[in-house]
C-alpha atoms as a PDB file:
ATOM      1  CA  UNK A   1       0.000   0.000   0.000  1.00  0.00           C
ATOM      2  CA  UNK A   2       0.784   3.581  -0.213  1.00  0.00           C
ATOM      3  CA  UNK A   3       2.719   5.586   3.020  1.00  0.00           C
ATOM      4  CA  UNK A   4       0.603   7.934   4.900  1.00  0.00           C
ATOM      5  CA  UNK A   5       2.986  10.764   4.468  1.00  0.00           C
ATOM      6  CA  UNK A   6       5.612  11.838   1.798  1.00  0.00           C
ATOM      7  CA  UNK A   7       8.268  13.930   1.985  1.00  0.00           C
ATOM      8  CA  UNK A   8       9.420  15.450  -1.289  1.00  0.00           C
ATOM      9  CA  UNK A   9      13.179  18.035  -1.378  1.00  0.00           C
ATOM     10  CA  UNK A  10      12.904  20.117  -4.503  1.00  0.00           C
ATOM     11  CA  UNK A  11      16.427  19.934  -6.203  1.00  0.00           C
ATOM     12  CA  UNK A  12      16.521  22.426  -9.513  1.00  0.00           C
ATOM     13  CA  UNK A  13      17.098  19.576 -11.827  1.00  0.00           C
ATOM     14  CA  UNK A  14      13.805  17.221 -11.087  1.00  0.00           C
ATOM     15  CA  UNK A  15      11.246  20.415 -10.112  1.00  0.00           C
ATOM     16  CA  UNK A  16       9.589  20.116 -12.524  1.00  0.00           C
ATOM     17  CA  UNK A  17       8.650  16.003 -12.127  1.00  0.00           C
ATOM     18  CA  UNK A  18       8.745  16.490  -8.031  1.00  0.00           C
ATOM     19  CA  UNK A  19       6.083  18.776  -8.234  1.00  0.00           C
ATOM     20  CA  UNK A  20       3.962  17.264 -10.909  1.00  0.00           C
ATOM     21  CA  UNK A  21       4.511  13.664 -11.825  1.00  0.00           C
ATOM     22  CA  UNK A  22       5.571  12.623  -8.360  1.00  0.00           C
ATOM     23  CA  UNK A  23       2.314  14.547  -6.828  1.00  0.00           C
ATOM     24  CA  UNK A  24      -0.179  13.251  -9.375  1.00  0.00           C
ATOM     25  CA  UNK A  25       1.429   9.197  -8.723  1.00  0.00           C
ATOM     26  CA  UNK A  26       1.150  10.052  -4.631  1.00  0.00           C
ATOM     27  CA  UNK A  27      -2.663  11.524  -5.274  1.00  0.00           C
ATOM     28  CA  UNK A  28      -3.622   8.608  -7.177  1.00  0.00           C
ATOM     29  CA  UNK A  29      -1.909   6.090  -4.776  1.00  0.00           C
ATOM     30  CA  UNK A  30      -3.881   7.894  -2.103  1.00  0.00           C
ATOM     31  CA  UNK A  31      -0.688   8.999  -0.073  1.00  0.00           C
ATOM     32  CA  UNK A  32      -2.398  11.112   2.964  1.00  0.00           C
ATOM     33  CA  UNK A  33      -0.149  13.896   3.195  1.00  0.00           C
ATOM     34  CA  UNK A  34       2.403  14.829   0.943  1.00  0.00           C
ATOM     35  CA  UNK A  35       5.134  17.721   2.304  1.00  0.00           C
ATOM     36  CA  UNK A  36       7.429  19.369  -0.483  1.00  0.00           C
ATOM     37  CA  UNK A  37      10.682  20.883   0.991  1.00  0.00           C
ATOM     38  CA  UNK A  38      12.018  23.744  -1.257  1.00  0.00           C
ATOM     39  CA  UNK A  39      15.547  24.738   0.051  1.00  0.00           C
ATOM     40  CA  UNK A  40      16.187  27.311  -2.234  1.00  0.00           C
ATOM     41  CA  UNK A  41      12.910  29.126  -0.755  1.00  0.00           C
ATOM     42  CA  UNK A  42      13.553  27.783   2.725  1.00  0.00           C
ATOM     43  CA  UNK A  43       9.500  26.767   2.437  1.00  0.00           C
ATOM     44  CA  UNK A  44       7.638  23.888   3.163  1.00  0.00           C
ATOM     45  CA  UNK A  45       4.095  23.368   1.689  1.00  0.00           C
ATOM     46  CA  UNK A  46       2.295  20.356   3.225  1.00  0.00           C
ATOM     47  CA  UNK A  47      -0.682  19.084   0.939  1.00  0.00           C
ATOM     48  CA  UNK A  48      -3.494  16.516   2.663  1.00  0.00           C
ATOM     49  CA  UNK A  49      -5.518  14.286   0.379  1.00  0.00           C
ATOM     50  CA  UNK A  50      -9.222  15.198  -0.084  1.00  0.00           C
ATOM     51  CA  UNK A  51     -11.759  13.557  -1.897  1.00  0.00           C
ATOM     52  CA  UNK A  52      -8.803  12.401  -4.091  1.00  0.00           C
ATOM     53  CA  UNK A  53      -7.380  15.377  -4.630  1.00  0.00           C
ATOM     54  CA  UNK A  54      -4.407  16.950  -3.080  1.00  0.00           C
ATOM     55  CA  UNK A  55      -4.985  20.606  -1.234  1.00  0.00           C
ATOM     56  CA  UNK A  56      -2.880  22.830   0.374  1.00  0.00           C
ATOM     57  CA  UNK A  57      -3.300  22.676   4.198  1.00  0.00           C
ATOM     58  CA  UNK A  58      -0.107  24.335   5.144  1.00  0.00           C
ATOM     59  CA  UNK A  59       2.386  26.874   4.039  1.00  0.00           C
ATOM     60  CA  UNK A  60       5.281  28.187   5.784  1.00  0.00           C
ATOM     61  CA  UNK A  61       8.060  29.957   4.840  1.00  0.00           C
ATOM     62  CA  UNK A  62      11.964  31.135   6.727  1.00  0.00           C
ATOM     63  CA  UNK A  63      12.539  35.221   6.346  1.00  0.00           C
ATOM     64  CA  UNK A  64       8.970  36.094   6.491  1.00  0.00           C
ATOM     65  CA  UNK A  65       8.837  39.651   8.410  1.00  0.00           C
ATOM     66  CA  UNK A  66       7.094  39.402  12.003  1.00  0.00           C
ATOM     67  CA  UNK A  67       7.109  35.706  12.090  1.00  0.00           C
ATOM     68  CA  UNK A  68       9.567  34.221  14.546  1.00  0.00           C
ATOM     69  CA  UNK A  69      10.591  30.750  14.456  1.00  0.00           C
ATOM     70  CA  UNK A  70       8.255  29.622  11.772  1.00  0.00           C
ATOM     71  CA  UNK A  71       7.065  26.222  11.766  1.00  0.00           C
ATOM     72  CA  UNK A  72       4.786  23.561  10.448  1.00  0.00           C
ATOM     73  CA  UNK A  73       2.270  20.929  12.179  1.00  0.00           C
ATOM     74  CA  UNK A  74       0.867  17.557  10.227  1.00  0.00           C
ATOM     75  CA  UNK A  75      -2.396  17.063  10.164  1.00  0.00           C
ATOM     76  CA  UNK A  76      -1.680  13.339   9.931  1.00  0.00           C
ATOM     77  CA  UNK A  77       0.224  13.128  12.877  1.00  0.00           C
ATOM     78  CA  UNK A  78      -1.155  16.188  15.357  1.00  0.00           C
ATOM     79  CA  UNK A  79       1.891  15.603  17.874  1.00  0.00           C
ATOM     80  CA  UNK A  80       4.314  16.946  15.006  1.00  0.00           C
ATOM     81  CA  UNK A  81       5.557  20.365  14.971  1.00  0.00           C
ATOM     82  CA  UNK A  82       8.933  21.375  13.304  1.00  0.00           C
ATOM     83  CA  UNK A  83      10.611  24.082  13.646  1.00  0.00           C
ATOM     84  CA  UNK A  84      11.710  25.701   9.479  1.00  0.00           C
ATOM     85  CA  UNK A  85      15.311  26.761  10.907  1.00  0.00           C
ATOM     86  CA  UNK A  86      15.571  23.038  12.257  1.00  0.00           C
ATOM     87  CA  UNK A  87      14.841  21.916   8.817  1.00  0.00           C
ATOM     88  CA  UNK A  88      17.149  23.961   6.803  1.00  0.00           C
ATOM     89  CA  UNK A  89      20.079  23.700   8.995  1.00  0.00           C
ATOM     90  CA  UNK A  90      19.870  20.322   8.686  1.00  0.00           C
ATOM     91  CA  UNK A  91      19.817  19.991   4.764  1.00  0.00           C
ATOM     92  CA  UNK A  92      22.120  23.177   4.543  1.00  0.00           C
ATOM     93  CA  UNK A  93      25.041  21.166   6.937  1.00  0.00           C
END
């Protein structure tokens, strides 16, 4: 069967498939939540699965003015909540 939750890093040279061929093959599989990392951005955008089609349930961004510590919380698993900077740093090391 398909995972509950995907977790998708943009890299420039497969954006284009990562964003649409992966997400169409993870809607149709009926993958529950699908997150897509964008490091260049320093964004996350987590999508849940609806009536078989994805939607955007969450969008956070690093550098946003007023917003300290940004984060993001899965709707899948309500006990998660990650810090962006954690994130980054990591991939960024």
């Amino acid at each position: 069967g398909a995972p509950d939750l995907t977790i998708e890093i943009l890299s420039p040279t497969s954006q284009y498939r990562d964003l649409y061929q992966k997400k169409a093959i993870y809607e149709r599989a009926g993958v529950a939540e699908y997150w897509i990392l964008n490091p260049a951005m320093k964004s996350v955008d987590i999508l849940t699965l609806g009536n078989g089609a994805y939607r955007l349930y969450q969008e956070s961004a690093m550098d946003v003015p007023g917003v300290e510590n940004p984060g993001i919380d899965s709707l899948l698993l309500p006990d998660l909540h990650l810090e962006l900077g954690a994130i980054f740093s990591g991939l960024m090391d």
